[in-house]
C-alpha atoms as a PDB file:
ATOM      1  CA  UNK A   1     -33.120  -2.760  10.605  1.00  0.00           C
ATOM      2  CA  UNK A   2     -31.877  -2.931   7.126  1.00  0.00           C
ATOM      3  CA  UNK A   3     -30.032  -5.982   6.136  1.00  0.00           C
ATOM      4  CA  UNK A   4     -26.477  -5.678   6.405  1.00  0.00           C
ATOM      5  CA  UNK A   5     -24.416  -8.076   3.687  1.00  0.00           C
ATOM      6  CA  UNK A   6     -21.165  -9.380   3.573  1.00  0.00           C
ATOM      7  CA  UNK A   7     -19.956  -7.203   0.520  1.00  0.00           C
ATOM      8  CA  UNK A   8     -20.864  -3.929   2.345  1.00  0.00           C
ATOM      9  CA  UNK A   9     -19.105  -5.656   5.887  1.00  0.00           C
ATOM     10  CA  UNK A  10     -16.397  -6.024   3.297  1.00  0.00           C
ATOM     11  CA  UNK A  11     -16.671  -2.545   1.681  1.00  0.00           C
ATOM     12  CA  UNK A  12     -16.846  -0.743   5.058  1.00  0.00           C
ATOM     13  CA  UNK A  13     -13.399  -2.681   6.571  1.00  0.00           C
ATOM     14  CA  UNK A  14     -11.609  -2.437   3.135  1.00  0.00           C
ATOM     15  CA  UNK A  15     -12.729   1.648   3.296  1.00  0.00           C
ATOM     16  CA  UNK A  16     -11.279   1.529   6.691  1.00  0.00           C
ATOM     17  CA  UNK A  17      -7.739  -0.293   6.609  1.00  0.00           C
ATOM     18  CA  UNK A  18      -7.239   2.569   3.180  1.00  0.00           C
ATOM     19  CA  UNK A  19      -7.946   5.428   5.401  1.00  0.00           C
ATOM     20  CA  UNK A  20      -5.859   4.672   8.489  1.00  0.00           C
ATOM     21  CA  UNK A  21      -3.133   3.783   5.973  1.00  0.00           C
ATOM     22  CA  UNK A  22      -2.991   7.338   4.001  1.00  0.00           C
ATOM     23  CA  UNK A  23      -4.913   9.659   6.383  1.00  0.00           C
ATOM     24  CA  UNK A  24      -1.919  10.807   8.124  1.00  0.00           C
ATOM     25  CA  UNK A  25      -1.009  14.444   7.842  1.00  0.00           C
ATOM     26  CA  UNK A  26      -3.581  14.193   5.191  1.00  0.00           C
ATOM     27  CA  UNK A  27      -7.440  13.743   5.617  1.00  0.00           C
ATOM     28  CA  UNK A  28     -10.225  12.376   7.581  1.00  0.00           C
ATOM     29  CA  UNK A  29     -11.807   8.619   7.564  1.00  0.00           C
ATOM     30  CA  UNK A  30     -14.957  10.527   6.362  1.00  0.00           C
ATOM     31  CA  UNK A  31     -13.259  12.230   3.184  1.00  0.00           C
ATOM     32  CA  UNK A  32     -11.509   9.342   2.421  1.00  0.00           C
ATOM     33  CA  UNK A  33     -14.582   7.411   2.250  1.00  0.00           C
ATOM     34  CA  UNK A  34     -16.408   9.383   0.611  1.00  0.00           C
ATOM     35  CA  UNK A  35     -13.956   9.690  -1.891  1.00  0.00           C
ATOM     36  CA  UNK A  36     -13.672   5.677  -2.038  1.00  0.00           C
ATOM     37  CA  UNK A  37     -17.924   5.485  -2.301  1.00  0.00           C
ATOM     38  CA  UNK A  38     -17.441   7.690  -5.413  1.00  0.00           C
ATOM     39  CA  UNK A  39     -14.294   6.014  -6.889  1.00  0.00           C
ATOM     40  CA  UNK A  40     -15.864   2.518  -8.570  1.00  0.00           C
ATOM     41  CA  UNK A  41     -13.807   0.197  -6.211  1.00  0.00           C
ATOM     42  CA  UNK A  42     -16.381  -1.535  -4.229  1.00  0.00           C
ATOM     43  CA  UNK A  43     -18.165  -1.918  -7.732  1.00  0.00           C
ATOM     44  CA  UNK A  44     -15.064  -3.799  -9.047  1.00  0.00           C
ATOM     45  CA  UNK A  45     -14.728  -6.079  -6.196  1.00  0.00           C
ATOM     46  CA  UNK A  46     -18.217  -7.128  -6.366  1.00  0.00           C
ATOM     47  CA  UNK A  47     -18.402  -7.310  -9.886  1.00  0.00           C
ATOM     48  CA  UNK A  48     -15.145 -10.057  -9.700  1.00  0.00           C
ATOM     49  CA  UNK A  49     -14.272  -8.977 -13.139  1.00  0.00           C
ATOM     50  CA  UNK A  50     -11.334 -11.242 -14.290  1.00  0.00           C
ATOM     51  CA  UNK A  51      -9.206  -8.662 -16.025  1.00  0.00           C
ATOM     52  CA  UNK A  52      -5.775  -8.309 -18.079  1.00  0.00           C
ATOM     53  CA  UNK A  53      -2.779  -6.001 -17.210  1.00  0.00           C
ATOM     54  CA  UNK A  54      -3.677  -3.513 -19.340  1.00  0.00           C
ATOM     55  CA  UNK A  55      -7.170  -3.377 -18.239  1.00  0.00           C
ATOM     56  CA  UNK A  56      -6.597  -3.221 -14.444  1.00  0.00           C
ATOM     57  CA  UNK A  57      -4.219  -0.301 -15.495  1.00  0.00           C
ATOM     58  CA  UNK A  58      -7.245   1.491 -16.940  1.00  0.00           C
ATOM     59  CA  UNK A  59      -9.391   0.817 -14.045  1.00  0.00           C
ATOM     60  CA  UNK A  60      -6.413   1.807 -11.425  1.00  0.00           C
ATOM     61  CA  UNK A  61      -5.889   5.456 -13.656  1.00  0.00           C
ATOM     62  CA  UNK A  62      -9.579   6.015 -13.479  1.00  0.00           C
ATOM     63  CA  UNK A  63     -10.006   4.857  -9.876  1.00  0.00           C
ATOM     64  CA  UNK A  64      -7.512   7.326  -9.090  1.00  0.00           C
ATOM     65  CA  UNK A  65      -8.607  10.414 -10.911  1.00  0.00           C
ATOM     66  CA  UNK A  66     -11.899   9.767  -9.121  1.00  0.00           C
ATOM     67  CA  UNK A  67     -10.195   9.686  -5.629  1.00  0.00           C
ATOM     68  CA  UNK A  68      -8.232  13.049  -6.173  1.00  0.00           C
ATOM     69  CA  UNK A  69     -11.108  14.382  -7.928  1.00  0.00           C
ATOM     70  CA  UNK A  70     -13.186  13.915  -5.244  1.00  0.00           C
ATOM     71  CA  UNK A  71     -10.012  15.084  -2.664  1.00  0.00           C
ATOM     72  CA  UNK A  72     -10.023  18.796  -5.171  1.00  0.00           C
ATOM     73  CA  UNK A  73     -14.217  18.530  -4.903  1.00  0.00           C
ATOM     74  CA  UNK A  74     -13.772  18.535  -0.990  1.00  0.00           C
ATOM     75  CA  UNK A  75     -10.935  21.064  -0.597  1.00  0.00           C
ATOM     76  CA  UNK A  76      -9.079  18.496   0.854  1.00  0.00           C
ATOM     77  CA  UNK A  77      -5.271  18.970   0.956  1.00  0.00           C
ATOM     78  CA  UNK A  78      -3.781  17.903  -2.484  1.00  0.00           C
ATOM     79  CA  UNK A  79      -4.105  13.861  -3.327  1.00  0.00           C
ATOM     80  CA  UNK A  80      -1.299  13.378  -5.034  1.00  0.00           C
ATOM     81  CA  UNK A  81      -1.593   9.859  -7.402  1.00  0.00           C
ATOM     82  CA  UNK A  82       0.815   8.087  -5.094  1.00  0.00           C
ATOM     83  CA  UNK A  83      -1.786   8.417  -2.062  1.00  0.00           C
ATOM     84  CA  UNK A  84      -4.484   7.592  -3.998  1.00  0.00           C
ATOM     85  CA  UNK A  85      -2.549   4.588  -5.389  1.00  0.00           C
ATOM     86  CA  UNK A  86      -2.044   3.699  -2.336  1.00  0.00           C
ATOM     87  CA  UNK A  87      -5.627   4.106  -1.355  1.00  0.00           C
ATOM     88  CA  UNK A  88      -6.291   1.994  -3.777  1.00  0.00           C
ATOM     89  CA  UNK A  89      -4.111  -0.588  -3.448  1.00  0.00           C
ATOM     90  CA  UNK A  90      -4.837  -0.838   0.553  1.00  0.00           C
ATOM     91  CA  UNK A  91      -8.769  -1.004  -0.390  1.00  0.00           C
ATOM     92  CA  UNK A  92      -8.199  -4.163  -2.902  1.00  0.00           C
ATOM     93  CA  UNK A  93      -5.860  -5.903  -0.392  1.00  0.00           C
ATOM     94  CA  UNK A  94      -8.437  -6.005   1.953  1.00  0.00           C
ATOM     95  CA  UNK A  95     -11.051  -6.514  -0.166  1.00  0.00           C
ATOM     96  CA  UNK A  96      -9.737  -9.007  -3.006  1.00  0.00           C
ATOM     97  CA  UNK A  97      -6.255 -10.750  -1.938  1.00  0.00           C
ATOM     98  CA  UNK A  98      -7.176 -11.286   1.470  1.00  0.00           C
ATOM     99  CA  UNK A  99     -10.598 -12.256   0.764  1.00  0.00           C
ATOM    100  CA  UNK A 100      -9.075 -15.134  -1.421  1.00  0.00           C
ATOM    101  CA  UNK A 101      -6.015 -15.513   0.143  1.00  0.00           C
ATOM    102  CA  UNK A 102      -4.126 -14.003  -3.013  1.00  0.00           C
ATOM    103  CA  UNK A 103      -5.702 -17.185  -5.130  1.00  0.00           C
ATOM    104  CA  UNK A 104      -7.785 -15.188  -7.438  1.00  0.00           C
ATOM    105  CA  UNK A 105      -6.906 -14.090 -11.041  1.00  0.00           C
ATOM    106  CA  UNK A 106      -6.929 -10.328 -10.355  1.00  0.00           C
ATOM    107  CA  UNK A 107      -4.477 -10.686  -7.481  1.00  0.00           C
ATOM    108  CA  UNK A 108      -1.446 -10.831  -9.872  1.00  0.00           C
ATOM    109  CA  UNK A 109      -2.638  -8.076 -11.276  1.00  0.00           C
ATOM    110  CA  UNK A 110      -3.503  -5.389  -7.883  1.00  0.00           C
ATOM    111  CA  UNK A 111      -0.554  -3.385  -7.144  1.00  0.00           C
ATOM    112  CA  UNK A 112       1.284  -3.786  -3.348  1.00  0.00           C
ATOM    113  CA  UNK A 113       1.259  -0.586  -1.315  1.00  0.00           C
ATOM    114  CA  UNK A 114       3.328   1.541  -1.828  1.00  0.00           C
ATOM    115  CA  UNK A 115       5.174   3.526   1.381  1.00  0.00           C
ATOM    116  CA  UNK A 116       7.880   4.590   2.899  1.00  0.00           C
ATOM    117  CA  UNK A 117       8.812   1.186   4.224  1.00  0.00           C
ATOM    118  CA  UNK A 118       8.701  -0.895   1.162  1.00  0.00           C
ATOM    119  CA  UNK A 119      10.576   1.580  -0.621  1.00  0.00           C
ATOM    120  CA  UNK A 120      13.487   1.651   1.880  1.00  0.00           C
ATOM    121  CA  UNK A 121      13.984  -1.904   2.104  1.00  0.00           C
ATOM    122  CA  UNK A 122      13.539  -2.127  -1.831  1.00  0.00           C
ATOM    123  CA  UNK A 123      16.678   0.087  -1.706  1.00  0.00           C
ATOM    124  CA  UNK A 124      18.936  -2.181  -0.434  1.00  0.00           C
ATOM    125  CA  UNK A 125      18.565  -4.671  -3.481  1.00  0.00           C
ATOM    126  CA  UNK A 126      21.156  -4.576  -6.093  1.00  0.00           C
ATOM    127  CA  UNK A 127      19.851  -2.298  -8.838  1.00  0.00           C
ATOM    128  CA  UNK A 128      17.154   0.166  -6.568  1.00  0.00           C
ATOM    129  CA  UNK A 129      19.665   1.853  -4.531  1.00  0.00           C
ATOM    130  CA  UNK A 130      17.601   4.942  -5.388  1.00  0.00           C
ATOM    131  CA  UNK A 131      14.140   3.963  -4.063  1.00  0.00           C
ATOM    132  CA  UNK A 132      14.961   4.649  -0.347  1.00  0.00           C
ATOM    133  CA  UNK A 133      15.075   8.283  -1.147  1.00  0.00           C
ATOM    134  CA  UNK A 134      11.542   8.209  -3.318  1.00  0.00           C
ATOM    135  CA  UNK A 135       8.699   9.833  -1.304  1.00  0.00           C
ATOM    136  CA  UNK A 136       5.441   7.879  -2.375  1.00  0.00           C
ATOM    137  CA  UNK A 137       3.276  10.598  -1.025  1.00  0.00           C
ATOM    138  CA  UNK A 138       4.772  13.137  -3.526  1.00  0.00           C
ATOM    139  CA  UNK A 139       4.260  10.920  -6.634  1.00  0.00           C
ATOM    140  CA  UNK A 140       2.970  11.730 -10.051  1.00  0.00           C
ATOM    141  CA  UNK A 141       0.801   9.389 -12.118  1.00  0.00           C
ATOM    142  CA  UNK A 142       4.205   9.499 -14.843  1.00  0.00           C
ATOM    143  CA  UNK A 143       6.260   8.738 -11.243  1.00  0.00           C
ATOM    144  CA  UNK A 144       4.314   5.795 -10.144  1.00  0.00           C
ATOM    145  CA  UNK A 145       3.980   4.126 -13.421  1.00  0.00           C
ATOM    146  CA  UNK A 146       7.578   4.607 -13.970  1.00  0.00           C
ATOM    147  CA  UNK A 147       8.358   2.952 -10.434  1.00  0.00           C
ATOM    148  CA  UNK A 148       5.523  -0.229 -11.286  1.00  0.00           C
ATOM    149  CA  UNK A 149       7.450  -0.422 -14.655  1.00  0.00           C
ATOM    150  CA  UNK A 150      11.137  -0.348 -12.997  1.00  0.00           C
ATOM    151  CA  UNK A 151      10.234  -3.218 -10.587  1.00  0.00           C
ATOM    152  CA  UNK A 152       7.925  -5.231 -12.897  1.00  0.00           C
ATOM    153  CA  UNK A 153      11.030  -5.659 -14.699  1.00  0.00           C
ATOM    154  CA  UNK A 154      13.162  -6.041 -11.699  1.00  0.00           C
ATOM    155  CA  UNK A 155      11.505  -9.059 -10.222  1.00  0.00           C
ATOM    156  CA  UNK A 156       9.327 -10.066 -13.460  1.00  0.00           C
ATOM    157  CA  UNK A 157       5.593  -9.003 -11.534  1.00  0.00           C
ATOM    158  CA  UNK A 158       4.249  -6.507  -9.386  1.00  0.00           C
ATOM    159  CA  UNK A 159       1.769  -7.924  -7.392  1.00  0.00           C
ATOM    160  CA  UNK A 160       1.150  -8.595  -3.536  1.00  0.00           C
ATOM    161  CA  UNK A 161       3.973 -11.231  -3.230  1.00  0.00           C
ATOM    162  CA  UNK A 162       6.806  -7.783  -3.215  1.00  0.00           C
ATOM    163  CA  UNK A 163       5.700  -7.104   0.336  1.00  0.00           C
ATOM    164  CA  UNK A 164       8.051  -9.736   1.361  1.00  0.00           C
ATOM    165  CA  UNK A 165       9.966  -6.596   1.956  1.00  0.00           C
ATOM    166  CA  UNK A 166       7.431  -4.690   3.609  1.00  0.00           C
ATOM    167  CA  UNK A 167       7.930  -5.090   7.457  1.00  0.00           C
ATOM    168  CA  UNK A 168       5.249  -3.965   9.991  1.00  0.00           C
ATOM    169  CA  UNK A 169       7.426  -3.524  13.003  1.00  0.00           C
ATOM    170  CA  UNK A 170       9.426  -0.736  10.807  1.00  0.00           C
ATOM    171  CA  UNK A 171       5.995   1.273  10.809  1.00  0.00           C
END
């Protein structure tokens, strides 16, 4: 038996919790890992690169052409940037913030997920009335960045802590 390590136990849950959090009305577990394997991700986590803004920025816009290049490769149905941001984002909670229980450098820096549910309940704040009729799975790259901008400036940061008004039970 080959040995099995922590950061592929790690890899292989992260790949997981991303897929059953897009693959709806979308893709298969087995697309969406393959198109995760290709992406650079796992490389990044293991790597613990301590990074700036701008930087993760870079790596998030390439980790995401990847993804939907990989999506197009597979004639998959179209991955739109705001599932494979989300993707993404799912894939580093696991894998970084909960792994260091949001202590590490890079976790004020890796975007919260983006859905339906955060969105809605973002709406009812003074100033993103608007957001609860956004559909994340239709987003461009120019329509993400735009919405990480808007509430980056809204509550000064866009990191894990804005799932405060995520809500499970609403899923």
């Amino acid at each position: 038996m080959e040995s099995y390590t922590f950061d592929q136990h790690r890899h292989n849950y992260a790949t997981w919790t991303a897929a059953r959090a897009v693959q709806r009305n979308f893709t298969t577990t087995s697309n969406i890992k393959e198109a995760i394997d290709k992406s650079g991700l796992k490389q990044f986590v293991e790597d613990e690169l301590n990074v700036s803004a701008d930087e993760f920025k870079s790596y998030h816009l390439r980790w995401a052409r990847s993804l939907i290049n990989t999506f197009e490769e597979r004639d998959v149905r179209t991955c739109t940037y705001g599932r494979a941001a989300k993707i993404i984002s799912i894939y580093l909670k696991t894998a970084v913030i909960i792994s260091n229980q949001g202590s590490c450098s890079r976790s004020k820096f890796i975007h919260p997920p983006v859905d339906g549910i955060l969105l809605k309940n973002l709406s009812k704040l003074e100033g993103l009335k608007d957001l609860g009729t956004k559909r994340w799975t239709q987003f461009s790259d120019i329509e993400y960045w735009g919405l990480v901008d808007r509430l980056n400036n809204h509550f000064k940061r866009f990191d894990w802590t804005l799932e405060f008004y995520w809500s499970p039970e609403q899923h």
